[in-house]
PDB file of N, CA and C in Angstrom:
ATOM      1  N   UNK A   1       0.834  -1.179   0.000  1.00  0.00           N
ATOM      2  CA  UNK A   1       0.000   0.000   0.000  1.00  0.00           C
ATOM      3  C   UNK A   1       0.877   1.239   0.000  1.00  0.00           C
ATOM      4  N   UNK A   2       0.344   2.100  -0.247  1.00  0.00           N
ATOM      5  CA  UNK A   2       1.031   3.846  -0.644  1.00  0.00           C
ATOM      6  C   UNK A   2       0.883   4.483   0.583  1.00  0.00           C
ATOM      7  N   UNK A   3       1.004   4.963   1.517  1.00  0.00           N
ATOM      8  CA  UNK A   3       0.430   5.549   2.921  1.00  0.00           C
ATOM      9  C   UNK A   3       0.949   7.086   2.752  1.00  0.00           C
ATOM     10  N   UNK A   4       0.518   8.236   2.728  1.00  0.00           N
ATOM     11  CA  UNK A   4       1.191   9.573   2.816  1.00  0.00           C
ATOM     12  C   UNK A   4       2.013   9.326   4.355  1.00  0.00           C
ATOM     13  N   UNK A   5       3.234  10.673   3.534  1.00  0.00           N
ATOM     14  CA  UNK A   5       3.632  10.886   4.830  1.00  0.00           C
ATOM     15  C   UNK A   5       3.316  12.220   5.134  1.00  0.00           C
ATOM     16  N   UNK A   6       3.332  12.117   6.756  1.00  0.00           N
ATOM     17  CA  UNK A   6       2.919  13.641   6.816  1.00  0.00           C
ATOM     18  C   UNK A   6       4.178  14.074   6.964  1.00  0.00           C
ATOM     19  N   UNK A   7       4.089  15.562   6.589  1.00  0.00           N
ATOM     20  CA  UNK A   7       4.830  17.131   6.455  1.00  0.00           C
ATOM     21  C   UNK A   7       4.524  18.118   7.174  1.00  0.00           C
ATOM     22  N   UNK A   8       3.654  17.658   8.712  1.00  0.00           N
ATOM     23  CA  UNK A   8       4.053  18.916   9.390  1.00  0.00           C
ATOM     24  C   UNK A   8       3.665  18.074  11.212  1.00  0.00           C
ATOM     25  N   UNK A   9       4.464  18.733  11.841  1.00  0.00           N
ATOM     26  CA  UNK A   9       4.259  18.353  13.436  1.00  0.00           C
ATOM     27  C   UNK A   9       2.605  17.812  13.727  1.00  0.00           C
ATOM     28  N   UNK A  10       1.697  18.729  12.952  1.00  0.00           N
ATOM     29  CA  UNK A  10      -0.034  18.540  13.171  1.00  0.00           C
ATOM     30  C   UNK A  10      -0.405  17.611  12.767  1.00  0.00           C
ATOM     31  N   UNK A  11       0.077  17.068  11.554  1.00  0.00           N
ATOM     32  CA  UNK A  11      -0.039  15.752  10.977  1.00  0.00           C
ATOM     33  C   UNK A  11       0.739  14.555  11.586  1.00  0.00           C
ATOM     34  N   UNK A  12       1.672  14.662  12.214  1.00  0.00           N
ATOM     35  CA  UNK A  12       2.418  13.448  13.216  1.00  0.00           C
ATOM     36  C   UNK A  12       1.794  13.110  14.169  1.00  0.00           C
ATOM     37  N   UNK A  13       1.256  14.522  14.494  1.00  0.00           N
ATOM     38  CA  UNK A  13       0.513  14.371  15.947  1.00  0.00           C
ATOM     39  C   UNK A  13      -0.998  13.565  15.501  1.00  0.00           C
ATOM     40  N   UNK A  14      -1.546  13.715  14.704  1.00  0.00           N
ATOM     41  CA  UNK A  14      -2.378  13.175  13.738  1.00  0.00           C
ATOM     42  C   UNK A  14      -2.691  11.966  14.062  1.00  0.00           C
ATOM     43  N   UNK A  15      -1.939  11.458  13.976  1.00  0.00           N
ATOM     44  CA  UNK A  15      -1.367   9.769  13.722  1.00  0.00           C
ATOM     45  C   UNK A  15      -2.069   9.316  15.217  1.00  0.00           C
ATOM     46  N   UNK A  16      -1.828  10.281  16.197  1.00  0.00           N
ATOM     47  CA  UNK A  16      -1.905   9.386  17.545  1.00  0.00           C
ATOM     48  C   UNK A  16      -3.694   9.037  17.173  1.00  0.00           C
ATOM     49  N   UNK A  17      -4.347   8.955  16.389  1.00  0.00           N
ATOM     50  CA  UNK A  17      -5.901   9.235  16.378  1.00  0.00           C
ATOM     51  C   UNK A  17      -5.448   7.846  15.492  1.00  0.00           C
ATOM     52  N   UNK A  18      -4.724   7.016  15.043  1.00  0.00           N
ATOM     53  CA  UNK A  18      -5.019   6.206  14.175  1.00  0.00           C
ATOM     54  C   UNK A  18      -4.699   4.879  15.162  1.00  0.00           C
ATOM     55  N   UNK A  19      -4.768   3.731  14.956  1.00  0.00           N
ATOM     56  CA  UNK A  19      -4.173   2.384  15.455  1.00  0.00           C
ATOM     57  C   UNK A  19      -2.666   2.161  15.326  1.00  0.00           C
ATOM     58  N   UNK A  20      -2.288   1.941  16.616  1.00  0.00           N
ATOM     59  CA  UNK A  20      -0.708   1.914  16.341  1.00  0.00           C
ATOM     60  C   UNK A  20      -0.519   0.404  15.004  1.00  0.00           C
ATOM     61  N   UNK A  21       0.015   0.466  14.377  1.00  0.00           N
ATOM     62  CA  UNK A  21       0.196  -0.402  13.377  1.00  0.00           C
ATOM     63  C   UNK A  21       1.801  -0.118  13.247  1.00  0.00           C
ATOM     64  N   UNK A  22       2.344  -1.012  12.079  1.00  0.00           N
ATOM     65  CA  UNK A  22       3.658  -0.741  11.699  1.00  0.00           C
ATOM     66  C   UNK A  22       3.568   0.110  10.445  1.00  0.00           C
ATOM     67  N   UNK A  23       2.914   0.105   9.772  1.00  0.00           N
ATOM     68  CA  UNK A  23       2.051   1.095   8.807  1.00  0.00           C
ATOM     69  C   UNK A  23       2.165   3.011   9.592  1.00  0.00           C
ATOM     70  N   UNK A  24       1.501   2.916  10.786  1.00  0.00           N
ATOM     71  CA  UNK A  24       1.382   3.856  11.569  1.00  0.00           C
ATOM     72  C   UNK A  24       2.397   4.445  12.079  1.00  0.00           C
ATOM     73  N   UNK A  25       3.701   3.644  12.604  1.00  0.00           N
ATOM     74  CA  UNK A  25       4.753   4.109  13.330  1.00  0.00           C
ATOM     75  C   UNK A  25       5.651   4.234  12.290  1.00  0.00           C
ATOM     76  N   UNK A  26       6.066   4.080  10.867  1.00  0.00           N
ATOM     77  CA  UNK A  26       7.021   4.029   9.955  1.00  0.00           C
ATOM     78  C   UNK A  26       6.428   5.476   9.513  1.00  0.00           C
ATOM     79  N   UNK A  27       5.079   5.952   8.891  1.00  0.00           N
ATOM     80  CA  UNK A  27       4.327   7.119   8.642  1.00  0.00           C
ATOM     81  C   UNK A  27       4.791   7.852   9.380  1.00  0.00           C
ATOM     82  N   UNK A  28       5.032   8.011  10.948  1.00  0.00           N
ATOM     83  CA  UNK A  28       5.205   8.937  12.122  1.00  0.00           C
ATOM     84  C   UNK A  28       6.830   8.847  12.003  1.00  0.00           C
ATOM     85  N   UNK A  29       7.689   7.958  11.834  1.00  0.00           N
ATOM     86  CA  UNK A  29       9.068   8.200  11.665  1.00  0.00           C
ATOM     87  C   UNK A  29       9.323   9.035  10.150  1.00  0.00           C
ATOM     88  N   UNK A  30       8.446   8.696   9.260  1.00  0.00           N
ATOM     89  CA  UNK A  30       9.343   9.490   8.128  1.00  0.00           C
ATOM     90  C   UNK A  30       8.770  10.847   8.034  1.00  0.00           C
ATOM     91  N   UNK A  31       7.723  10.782   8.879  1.00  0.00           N
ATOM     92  CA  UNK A  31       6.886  12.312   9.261  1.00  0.00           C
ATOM     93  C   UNK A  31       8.626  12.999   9.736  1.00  0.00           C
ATOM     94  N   UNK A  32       8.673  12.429  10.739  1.00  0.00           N
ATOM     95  CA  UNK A  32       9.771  13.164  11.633  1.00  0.00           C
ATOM     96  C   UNK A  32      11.212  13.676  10.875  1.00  0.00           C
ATOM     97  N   UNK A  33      11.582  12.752  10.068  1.00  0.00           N
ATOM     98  CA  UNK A  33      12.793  12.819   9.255  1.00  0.00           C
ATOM     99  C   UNK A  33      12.141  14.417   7.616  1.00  0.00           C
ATOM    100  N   UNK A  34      10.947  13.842   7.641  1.00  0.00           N
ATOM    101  CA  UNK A  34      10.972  14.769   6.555  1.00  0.00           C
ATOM    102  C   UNK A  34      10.795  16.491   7.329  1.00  0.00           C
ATOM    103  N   UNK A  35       9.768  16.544   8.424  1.00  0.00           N
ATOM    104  CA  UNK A  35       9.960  17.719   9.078  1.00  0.00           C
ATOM    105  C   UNK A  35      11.271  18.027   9.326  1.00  0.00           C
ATOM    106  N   UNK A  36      12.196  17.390  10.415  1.00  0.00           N
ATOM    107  CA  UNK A  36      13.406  17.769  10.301  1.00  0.00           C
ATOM    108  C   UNK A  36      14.108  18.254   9.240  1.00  0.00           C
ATOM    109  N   UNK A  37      13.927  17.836   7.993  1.00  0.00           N
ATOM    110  CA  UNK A  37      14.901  18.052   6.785  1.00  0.00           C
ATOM    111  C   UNK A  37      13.991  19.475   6.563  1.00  0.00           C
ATOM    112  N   UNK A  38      12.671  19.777   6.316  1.00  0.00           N
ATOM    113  CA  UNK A  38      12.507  21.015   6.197  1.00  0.00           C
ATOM    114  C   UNK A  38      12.833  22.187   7.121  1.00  0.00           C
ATOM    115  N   UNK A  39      12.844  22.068   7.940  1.00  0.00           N
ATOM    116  CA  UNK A  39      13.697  22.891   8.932  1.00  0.00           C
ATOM    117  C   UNK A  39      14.970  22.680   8.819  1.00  0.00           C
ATOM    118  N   UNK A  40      15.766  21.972   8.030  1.00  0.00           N
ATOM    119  CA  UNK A  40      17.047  22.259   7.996  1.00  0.00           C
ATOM    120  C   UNK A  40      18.100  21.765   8.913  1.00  0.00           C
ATOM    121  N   UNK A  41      17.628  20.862   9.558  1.00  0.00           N
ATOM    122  CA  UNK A  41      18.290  20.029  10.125  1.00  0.00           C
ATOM    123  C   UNK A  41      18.936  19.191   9.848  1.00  0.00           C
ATOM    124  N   UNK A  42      20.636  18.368  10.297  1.00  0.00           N
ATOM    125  CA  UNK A  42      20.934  17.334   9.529  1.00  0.00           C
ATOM    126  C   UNK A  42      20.648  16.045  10.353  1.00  0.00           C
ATOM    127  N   UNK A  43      20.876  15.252   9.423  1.00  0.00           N
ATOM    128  CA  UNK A  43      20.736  14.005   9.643  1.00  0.00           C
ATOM    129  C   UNK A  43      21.487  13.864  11.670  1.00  0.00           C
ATOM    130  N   UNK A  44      22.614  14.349  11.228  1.00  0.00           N
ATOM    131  CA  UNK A  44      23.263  14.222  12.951  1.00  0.00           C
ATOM    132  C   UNK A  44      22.756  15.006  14.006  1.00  0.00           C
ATOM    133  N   UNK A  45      22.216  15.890  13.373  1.00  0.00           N
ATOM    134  CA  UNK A  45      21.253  16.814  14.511  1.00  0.00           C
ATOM    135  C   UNK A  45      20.098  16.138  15.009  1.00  0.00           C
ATOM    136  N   UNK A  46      19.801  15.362  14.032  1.00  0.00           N
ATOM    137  CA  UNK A  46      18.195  14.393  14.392  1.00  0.00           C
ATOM    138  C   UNK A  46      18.627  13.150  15.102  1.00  0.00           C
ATOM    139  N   UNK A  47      19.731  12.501  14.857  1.00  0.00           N
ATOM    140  CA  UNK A  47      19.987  11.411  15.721  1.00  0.00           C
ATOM    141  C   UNK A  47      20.832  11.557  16.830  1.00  0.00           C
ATOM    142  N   UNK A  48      21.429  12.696  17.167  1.00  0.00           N
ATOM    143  CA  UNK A  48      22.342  12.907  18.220  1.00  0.00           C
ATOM    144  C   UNK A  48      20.599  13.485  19.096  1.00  0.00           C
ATOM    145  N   UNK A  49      19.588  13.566  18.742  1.00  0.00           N
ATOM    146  CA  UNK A  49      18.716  13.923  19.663  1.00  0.00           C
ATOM    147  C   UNK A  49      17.982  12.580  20.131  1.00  0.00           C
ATOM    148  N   UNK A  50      17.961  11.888  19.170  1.00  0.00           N
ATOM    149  CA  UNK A  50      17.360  10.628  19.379  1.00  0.00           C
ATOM    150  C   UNK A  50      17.980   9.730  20.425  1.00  0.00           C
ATOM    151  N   UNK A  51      19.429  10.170  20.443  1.00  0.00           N
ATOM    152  CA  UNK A  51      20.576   9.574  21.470  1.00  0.00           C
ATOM    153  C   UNK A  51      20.163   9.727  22.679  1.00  0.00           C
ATOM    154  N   UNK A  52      19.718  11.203  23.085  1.00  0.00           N
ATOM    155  CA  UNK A  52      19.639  11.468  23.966  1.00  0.00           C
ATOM    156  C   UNK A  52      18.902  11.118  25.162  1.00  0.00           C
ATOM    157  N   UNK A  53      19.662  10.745  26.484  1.00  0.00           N
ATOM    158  CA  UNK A  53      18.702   9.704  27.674  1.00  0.00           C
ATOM    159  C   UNK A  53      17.401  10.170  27.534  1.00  0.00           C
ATOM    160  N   UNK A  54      16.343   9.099  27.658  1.00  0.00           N
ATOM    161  CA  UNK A  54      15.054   9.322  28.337  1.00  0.00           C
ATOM    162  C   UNK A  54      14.685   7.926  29.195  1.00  0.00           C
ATOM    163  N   UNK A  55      13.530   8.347  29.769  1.00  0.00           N
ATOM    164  CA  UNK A  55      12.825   7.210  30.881  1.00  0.00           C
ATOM    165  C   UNK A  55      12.782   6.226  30.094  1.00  0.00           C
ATOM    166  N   UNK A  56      12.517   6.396  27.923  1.00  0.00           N
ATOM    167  CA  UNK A  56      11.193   5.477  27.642  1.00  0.00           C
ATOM    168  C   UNK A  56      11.945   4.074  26.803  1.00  0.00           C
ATOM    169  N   UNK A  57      13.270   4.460  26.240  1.00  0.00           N
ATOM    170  CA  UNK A  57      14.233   3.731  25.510  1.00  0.00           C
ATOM    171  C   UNK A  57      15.946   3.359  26.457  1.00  0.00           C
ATOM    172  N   UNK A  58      15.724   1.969  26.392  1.00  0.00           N
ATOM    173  CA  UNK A  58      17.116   1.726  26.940  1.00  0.00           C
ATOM    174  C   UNK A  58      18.039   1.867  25.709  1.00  0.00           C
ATOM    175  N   UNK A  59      19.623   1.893  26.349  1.00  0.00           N
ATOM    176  CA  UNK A  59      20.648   1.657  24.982  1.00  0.00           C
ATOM    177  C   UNK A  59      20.387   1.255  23.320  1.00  0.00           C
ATOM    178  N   UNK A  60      20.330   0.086  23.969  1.00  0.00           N
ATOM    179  CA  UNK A  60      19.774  -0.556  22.629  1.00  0.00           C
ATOM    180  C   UNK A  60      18.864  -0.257  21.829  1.00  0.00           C
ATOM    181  N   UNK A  61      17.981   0.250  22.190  1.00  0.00           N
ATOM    182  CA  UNK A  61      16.519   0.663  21.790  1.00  0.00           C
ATOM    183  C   UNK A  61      16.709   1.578  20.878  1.00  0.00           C
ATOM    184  N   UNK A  62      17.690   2.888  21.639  1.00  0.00           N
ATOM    185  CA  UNK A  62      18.093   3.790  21.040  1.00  0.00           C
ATOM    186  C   UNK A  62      18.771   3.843  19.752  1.00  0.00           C
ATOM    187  N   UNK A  63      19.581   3.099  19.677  1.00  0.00           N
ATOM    188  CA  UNK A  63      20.375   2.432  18.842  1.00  0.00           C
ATOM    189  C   UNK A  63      20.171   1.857  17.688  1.00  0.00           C
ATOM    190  N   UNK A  64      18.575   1.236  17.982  1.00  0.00           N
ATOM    191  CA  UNK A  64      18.284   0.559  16.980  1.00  0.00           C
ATOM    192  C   UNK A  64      17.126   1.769  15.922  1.00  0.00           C
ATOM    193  N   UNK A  65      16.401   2.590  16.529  1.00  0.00           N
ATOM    194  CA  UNK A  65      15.682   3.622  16.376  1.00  0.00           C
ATOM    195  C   UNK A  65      16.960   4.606  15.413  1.00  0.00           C
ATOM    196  N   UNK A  66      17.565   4.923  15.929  1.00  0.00           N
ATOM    197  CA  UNK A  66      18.832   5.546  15.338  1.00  0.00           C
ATOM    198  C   UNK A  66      18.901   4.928  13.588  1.00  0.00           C
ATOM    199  N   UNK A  67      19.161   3.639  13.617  1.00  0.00           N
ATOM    200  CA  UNK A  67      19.415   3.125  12.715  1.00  0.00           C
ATOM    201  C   UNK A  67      18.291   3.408  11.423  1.00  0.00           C
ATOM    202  N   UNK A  68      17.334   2.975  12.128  1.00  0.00           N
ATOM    203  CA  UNK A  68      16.289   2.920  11.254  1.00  0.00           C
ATOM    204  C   UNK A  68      16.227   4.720  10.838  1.00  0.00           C
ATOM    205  N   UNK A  69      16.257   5.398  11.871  1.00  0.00           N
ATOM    206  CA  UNK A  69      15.898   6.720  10.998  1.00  0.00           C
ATOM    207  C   UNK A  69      16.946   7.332  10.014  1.00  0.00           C
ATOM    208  N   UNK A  70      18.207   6.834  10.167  1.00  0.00           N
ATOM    209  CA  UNK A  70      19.105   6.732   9.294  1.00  0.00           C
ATOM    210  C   UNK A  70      18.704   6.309   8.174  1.00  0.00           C
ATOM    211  N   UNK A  71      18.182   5.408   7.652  1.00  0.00           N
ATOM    212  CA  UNK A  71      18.051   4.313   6.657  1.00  0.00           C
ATOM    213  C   UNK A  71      16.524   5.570   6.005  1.00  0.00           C
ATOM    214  N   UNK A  72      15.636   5.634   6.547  1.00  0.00           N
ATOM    215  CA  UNK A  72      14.936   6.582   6.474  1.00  0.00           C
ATOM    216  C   UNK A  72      15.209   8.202   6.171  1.00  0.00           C
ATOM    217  N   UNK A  73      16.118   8.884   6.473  1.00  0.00           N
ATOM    218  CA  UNK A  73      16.722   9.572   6.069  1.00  0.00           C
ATOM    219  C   UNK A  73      17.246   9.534   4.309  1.00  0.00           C
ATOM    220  N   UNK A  74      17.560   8.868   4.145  1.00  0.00           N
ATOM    221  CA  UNK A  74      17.975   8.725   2.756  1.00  0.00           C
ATOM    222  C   UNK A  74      16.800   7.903   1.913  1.00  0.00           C
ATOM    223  N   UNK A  75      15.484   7.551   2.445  1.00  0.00           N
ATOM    224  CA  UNK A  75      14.610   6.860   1.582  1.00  0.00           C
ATOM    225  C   UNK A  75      13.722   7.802   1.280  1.00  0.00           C
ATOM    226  N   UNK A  76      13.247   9.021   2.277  1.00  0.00           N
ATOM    227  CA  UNK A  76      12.077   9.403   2.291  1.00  0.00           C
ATOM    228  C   UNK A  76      12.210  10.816   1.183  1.00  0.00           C
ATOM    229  N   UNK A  77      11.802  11.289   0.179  1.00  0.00           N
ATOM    230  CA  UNK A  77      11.897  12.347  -0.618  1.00  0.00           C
ATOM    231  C   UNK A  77      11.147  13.573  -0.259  1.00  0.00           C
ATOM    232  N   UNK A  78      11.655  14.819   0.144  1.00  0.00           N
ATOM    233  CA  UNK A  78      11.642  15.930   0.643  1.00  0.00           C
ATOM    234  C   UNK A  78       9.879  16.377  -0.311  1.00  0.00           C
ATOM    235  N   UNK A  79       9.636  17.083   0.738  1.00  0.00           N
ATOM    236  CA  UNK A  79       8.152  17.312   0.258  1.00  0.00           C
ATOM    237  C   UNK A  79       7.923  18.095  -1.776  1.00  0.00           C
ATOM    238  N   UNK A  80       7.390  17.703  -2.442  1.00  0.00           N
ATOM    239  CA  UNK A  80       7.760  18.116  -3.415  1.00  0.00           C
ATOM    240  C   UNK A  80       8.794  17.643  -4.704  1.00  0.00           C
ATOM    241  N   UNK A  81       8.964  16.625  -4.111  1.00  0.00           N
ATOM    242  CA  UNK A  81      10.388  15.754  -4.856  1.00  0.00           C
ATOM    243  C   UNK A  81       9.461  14.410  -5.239  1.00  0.00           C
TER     244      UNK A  81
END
């Protein structure tokens, strides 16, 4: 299936109204990577934040999230492209 991604914080936030699915959480990650890139952010600015401790992700977790938005980073085409 084709799923939009969203292009703005309102539309990520969006998402929380849908069923978490894997459909749902890949939509909400490339939401995030493509907002970031319109604001001008790089790729290391977005994952050195993702690094950063919280309550909700251990090491690994982080790590692996990292990865994927990496990989995402270079898949997802800037709004308009």
């Amino acid at each position: 299936m084709n799923y939009s991604i969203p292009s703005s914080l309102q539309e990520i936030a969006a998402l929380r109204q849908s069923p978490t699915t894997t459909e749902t959480v890949a939509r909400a990650m490339a939401g995030v990577v493509r907002v970031a890139r319109q604001q001008g952010r790089t790729l290391d600015e977005l994952v050195a934040e993702v690094l950063l401790e919280d309550a909700v992700l251990d090491d690994q977790q982080r790590s692996w999230l990292c990865e994927m938005i990496k990989n995402i980073w270079h898949r997802v085409p800037l709004v308009g492209e």
